[in-house]
PDB file of N, CA and C in Angstrom:
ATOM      1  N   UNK A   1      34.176  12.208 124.680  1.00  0.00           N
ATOM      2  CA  UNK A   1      33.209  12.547 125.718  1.00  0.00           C
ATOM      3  C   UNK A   1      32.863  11.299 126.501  1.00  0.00           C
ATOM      4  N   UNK A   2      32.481  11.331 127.481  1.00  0.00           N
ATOM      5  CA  UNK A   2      31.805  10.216 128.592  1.00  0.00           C
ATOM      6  C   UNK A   2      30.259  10.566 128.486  1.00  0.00           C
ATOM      7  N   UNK A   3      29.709   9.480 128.754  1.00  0.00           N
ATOM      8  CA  UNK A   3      28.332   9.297 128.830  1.00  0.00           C
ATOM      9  C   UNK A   3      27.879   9.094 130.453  1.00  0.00           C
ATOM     10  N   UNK A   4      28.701   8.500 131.368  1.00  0.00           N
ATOM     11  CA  UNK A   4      28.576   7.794 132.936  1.00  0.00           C
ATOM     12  C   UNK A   4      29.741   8.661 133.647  1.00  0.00           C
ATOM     13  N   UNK A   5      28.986   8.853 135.014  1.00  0.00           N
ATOM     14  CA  UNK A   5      30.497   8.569 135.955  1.00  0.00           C
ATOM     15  C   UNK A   5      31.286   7.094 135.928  1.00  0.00           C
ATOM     16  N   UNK A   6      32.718   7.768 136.222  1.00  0.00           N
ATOM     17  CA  UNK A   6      33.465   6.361 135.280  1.00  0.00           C
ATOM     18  C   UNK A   6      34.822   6.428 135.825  1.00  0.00           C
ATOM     19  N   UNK A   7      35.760   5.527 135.641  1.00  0.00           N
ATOM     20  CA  UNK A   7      37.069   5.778 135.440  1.00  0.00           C
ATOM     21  C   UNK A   7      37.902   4.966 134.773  1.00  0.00           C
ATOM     22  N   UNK A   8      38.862   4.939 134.354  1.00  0.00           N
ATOM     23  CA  UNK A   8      39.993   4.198 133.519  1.00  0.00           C
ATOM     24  C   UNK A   8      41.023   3.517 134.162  1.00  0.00           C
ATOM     25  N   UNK A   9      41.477   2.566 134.325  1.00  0.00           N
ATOM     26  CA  UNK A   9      42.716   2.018 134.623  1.00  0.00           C
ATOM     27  C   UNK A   9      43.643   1.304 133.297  1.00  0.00           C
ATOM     28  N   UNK A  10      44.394   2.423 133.211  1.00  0.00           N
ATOM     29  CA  UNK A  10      45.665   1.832 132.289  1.00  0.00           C
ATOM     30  C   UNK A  10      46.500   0.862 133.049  1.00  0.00           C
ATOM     31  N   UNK A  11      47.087  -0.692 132.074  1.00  0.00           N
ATOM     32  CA  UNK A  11      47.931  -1.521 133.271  1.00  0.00           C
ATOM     33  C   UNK A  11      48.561  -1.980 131.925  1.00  0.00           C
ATOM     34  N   UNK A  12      49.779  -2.974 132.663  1.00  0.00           N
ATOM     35  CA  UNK A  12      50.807  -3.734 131.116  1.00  0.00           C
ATOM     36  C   UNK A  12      49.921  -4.794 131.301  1.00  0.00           C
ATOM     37  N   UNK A  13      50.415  -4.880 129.708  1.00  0.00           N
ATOM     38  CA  UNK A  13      49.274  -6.248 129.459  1.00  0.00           C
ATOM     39  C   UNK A  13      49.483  -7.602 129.635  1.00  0.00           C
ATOM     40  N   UNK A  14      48.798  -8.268 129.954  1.00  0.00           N
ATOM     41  CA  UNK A  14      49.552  -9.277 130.377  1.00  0.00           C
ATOM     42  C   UNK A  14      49.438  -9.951 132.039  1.00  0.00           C
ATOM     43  N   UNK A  15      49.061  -8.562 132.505  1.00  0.00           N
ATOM     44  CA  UNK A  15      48.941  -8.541 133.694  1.00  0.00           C
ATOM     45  C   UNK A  15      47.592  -8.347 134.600  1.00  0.00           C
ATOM     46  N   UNK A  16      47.806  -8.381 135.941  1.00  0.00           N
ATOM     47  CA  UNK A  16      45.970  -8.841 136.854  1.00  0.00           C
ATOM     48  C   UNK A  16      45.794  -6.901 136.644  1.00  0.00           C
ATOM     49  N   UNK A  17      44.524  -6.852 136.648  1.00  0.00           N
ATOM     50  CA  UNK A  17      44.157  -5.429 136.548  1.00  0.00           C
ATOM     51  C   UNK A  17      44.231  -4.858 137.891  1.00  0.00           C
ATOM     52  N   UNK A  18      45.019  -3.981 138.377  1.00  0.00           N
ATOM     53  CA  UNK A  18      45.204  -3.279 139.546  1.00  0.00           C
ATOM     54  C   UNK A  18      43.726  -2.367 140.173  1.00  0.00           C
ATOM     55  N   UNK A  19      43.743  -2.522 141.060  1.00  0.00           N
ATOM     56  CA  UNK A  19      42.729  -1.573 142.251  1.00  0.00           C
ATOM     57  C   UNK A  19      42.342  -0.052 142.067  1.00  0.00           C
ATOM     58  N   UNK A  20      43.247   0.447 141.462  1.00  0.00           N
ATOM     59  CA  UNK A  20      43.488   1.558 141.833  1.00  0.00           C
ATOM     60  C   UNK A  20      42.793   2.253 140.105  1.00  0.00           C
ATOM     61  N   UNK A  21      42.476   3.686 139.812  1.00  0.00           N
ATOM     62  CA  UNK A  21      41.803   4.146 138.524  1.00  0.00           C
ATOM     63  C   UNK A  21      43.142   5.080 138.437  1.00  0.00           C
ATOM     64  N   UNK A  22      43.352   5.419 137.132  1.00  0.00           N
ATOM     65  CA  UNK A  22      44.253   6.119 136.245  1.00  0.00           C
ATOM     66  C   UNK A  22      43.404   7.524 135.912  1.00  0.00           C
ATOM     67  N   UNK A  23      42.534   8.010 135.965  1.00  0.00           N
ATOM     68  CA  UNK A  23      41.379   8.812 135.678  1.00  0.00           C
ATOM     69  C   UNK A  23      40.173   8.599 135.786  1.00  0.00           C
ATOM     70  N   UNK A  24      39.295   9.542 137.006  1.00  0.00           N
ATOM     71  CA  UNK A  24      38.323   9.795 137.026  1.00  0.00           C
ATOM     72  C   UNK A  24      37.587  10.757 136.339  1.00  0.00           C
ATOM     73  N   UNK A  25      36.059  10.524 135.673  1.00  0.00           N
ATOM     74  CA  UNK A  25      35.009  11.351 134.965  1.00  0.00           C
ATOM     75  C   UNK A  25      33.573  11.202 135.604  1.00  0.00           C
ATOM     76  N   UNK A  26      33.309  12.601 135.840  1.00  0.00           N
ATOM     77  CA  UNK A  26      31.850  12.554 135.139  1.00  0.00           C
ATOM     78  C   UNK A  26      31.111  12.666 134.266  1.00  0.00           C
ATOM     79  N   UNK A  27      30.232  12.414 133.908  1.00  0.00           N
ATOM     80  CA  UNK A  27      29.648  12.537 132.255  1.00  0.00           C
ATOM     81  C   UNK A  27      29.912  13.866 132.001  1.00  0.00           C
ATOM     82  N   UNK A  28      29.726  13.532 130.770  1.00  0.00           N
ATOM     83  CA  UNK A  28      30.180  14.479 129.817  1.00  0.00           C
ATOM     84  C   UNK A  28      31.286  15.804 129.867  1.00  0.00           C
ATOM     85  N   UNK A  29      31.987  14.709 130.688  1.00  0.00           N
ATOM     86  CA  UNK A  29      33.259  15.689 130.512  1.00  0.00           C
ATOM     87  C   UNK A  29      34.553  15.298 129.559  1.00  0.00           C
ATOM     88  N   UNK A  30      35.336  16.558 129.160  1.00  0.00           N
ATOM     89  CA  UNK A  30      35.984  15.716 128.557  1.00  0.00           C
ATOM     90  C   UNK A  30      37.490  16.958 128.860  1.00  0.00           C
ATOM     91  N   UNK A  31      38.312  15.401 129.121  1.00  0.00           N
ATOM     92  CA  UNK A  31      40.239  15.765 130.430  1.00  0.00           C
ATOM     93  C   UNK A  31      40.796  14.422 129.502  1.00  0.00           C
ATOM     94  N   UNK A  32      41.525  15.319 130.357  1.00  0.00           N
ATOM     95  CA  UNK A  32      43.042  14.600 129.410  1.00  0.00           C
ATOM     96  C   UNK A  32      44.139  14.575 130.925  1.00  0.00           C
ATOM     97  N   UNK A  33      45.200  13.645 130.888  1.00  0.00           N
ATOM     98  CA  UNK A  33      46.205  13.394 131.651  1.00  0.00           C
ATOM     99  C   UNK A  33      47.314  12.359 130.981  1.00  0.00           C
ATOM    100  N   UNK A  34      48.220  12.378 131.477  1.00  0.00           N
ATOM    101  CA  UNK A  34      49.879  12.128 131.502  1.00  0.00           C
ATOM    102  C   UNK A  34      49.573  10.145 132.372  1.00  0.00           C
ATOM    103  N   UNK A  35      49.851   9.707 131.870  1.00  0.00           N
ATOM    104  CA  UNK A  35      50.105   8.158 132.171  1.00  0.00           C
ATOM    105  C   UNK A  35      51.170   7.671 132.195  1.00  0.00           C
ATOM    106  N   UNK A  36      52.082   6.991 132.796  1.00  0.00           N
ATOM    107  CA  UNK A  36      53.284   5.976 132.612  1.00  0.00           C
ATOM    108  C   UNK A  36      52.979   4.526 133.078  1.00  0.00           C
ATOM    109  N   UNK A  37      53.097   3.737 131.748  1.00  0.00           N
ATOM    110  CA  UNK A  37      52.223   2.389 131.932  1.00  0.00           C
ATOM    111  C   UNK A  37      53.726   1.547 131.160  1.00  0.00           C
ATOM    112  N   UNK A  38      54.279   0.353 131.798  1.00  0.00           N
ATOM    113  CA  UNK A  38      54.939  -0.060 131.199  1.00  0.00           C
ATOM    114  C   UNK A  38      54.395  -0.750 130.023  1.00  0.00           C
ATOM    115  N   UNK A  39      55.208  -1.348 129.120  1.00  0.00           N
ATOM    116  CA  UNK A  39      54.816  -2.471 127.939  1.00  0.00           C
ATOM    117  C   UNK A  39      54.179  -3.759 128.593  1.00  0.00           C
ATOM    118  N   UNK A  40      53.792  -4.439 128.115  1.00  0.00           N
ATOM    119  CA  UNK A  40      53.785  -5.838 128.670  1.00  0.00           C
ATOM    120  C   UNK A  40      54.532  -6.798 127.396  1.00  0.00           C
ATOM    121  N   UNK A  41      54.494  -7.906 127.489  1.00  0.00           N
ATOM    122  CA  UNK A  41      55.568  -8.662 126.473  1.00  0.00           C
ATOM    123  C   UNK A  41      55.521  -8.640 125.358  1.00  0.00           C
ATOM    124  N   UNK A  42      53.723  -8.134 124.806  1.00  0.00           N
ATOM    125  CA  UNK A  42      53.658  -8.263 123.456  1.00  0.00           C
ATOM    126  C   UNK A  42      53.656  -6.716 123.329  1.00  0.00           C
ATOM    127  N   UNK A  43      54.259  -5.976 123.845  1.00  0.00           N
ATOM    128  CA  UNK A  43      54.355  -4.774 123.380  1.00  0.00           C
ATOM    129  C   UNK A  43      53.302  -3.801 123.619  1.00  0.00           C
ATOM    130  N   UNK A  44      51.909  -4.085 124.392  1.00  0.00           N
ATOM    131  CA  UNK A  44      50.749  -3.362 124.564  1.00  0.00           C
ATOM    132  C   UNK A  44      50.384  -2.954 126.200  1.00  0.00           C
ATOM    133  N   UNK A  45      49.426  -2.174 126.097  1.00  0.00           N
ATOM    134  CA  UNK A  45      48.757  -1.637 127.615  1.00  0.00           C
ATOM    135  C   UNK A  45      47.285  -2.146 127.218  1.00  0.00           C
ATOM    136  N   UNK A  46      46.704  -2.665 128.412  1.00  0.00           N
ATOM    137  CA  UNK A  46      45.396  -2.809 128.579  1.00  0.00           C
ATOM    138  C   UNK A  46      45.089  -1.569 129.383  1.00  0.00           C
ATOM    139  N   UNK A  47      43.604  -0.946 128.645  1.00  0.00           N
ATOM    140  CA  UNK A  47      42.893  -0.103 129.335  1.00  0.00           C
ATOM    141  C   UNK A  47      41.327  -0.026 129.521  1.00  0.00           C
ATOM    142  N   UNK A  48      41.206  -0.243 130.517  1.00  0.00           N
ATOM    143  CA  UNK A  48      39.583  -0.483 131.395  1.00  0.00           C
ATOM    144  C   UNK A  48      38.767   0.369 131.608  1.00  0.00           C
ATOM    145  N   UNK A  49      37.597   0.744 131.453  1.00  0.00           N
ATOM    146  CA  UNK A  49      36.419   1.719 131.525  1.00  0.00           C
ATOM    147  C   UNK A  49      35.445   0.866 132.339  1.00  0.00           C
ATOM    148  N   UNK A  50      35.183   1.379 133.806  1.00  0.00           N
ATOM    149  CA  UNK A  50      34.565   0.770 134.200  1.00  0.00           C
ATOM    150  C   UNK A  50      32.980   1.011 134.161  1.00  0.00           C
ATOM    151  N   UNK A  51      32.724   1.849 133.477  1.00  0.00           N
ATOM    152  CA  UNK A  51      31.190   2.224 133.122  1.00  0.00           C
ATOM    153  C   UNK A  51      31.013   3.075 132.219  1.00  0.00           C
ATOM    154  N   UNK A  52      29.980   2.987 131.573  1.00  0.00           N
ATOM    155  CA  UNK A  52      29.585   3.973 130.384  1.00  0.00           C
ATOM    156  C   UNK A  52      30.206   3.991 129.109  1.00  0.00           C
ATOM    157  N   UNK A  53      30.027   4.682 128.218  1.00  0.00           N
ATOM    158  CA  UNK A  53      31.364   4.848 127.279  1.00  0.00           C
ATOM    159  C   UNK A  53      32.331   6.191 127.239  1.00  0.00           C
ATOM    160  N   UNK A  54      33.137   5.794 126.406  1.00  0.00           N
ATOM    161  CA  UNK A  54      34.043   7.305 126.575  1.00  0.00           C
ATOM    162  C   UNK A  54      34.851   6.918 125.014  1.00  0.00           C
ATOM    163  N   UNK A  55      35.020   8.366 124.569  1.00  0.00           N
ATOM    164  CA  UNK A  55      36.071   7.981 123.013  1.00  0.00           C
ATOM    165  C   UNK A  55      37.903   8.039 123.860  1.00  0.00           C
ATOM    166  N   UNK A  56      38.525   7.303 123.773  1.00  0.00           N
ATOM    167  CA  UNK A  56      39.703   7.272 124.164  1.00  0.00           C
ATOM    168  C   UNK A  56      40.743   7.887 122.795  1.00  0.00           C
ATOM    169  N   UNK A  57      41.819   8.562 123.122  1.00  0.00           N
ATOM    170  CA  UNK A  57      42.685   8.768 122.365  1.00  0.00           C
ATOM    171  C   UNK A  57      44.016   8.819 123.056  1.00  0.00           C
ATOM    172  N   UNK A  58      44.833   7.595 122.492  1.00  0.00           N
ATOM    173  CA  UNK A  58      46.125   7.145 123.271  1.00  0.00           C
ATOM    174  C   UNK A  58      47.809   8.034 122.459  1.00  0.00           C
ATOM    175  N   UNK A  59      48.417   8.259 123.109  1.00  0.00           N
ATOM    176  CA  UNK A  59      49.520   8.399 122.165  1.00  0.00           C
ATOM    177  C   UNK A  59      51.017   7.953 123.110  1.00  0.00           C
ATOM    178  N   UNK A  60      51.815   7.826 122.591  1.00  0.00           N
ATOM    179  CA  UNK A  60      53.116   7.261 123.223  1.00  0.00           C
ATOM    180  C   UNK A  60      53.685   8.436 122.768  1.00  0.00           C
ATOM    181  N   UNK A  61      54.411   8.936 124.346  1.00  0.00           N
ATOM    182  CA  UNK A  61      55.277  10.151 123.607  1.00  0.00           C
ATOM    183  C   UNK A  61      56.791   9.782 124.369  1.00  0.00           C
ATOM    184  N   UNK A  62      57.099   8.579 124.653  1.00  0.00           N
ATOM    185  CA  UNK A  62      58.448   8.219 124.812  1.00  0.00           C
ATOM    186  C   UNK A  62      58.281   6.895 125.014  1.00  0.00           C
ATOM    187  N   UNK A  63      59.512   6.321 124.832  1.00  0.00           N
ATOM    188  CA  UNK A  63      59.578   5.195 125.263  1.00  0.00           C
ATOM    189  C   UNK A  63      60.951   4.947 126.022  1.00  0.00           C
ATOM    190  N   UNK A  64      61.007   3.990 127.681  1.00  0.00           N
ATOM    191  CA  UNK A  64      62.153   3.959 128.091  1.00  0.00           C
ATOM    192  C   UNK A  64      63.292   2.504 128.006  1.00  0.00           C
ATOM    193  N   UNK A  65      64.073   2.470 127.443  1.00  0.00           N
ATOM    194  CA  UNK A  65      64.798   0.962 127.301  1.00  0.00           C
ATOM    195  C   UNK A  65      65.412   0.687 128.401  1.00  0.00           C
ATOM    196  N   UNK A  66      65.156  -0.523 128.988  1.00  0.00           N
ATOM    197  CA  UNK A  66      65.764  -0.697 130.496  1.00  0.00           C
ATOM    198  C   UNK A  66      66.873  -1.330 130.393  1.00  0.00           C
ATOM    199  N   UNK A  67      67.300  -1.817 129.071  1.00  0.00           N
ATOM    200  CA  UNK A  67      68.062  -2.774 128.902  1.00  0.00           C
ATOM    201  C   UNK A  67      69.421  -1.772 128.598  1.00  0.00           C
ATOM    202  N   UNK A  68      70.489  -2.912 129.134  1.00  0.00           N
ATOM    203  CA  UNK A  68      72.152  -2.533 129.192  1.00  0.00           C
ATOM    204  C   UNK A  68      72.233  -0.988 127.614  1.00  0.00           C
ATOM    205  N   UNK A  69      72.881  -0.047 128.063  1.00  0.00           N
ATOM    206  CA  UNK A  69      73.364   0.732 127.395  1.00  0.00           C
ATOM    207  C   UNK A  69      74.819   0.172 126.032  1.00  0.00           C
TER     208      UNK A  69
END
């Protein structure tokens, strides 16, 4: 659940936090959505809440290898 109007920006880690929100809320709502966030080097995503709290629940449901076949 959210407590604030709010939003999230998922980004690779490692990296400057982008402009733009990944999901918007108003309190006490509670959504779900589809993300594609690359890795960053150590293998993680940073994700930002810019107000209030919210319970997050992440899952990886693929992963893509860019590297030579």
């Amino acid at each position: 659940r959210t407590s604030a109007r709010s939003h999230l920006t998922a980004f690779t880690s490692g990296t400057s936090q982008p402009g733009t929100s990944s999901l918007n809320w108003l309190p006490g709502e509670t959504l779900s959505s589809t993300i594609i966030v690359p890795l960053g080097p150590d293998g993680a995503v940073s994700l930002f809440n810019a107000g209030g709290s919210a319970d997050l629940a992440v899952d990886i449901l693929g992963y893509v290898d860019a590297g030579p076949v």
